[in-house]
C-alpha atoms as a PDB file:
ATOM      1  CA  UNK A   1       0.000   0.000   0.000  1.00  0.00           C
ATOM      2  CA  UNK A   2       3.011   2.463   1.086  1.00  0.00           C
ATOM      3  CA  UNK A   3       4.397   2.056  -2.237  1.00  0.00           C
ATOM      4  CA  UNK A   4       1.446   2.349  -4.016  1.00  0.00           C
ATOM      5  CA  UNK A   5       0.489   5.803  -2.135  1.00  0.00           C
ATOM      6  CA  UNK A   6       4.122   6.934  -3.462  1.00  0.00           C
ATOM      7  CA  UNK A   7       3.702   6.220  -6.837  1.00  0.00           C
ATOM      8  CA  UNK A   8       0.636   8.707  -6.441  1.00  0.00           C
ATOM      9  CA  UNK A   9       1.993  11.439  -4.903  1.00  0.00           C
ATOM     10  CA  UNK A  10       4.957  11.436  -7.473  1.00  0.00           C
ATOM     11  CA  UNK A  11       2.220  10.870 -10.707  1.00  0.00           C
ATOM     12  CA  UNK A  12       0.300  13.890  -8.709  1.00  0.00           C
ATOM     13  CA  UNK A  13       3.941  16.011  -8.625  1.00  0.00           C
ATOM     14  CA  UNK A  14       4.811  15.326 -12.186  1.00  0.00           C
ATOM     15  CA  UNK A  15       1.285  15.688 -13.667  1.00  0.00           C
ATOM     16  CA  UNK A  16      -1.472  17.501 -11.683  1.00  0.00           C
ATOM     17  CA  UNK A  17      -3.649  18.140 -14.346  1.00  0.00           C
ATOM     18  CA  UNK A  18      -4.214  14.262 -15.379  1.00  0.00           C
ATOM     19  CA  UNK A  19      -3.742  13.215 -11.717  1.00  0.00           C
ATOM     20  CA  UNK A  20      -6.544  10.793 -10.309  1.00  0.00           C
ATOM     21  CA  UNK A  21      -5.004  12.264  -6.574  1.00  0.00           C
ATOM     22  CA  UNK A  22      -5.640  15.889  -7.137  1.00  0.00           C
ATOM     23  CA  UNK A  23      -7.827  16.897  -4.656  1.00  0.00           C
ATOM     24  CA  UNK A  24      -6.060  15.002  -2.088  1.00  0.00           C
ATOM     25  CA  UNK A  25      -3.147  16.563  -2.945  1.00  0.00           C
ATOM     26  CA  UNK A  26      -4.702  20.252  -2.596  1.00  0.00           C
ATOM     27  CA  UNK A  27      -6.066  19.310   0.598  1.00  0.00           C
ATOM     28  CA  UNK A  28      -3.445  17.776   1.949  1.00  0.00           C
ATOM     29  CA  UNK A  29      -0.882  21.196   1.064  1.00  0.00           C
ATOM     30  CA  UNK A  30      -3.787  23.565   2.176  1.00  0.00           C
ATOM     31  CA  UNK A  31      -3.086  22.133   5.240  1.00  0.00           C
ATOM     32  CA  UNK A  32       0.107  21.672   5.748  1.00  0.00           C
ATOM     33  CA  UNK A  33       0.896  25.051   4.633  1.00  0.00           C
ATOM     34  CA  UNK A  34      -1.288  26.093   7.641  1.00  0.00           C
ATOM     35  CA  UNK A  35       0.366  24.155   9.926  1.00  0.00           C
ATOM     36  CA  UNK A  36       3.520  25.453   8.678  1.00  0.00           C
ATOM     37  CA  UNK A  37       2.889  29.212   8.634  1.00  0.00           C
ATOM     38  CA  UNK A  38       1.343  28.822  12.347  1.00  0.00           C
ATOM     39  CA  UNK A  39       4.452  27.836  13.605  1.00  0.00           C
ATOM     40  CA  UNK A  40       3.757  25.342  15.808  1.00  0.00           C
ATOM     41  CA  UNK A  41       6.324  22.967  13.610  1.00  0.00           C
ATOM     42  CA  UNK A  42       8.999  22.249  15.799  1.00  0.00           C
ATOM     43  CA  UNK A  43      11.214  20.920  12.867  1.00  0.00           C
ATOM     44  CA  UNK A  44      11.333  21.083   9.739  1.00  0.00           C
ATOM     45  CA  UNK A  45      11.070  17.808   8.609  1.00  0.00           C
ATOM     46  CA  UNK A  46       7.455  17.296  10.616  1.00  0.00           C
ATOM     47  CA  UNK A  47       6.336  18.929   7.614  1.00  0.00           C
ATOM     48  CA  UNK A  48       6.883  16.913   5.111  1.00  0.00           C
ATOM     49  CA  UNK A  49       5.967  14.282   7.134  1.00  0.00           C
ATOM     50  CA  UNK A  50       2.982  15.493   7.563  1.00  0.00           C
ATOM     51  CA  UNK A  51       2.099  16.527   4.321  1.00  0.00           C
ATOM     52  CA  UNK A  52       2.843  13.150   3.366  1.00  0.00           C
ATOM     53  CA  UNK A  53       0.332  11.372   5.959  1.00  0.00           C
ATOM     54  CA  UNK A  54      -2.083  13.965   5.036  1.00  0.00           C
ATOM     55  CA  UNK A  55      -1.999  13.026   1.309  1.00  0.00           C
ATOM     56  CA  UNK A  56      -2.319   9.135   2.814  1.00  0.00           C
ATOM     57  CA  UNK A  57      -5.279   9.522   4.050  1.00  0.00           C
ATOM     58  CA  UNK A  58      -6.627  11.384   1.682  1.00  0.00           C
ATOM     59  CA  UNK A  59      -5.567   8.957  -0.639  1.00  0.00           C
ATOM     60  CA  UNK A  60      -6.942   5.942   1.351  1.00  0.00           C
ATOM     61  CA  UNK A  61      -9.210   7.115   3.928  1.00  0.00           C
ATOM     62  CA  UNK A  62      -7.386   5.402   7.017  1.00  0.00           C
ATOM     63  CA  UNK A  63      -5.526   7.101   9.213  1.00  0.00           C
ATOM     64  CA  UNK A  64      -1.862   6.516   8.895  1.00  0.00           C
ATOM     65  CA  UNK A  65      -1.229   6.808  12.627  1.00  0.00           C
ATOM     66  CA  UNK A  66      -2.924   3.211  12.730  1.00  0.00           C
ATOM     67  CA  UNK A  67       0.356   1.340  11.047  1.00  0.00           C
END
């Protein structure tokens, strides 16, 4: 499944217009760019991370917490 939810965010990177994972992908930066700008990330790389997750379960509809 993890690899699968990869090859979608990178088809979603490289071609957003044709990109089944579109909205997930919007929704998943509209947050994380909130999180970011609020500055309540600690580190830099929780957001990726959590853009990432985000675009999981957007993708799949289960949270990614539950691994």
């Amino acid at each position: 499944m993890e690899n699968d939810v990869g090859a979608r965010l990178v088809k979603a990177l490289k071609n957003p217009q044709d990109s089944e994972s579109q909205e997930s992908f919007a929704k998943a930066l509209e947050i994380t760019k909130a999180y970011a700008s609020s500055g309540a990330a600690t580190h830099f790389s929780a957001v990726g991370r959590l853009f990432y997750d985000l675009f999981e379960m957007f993708e799949t509809g289960k949270d990614p917490r539950q691994k």
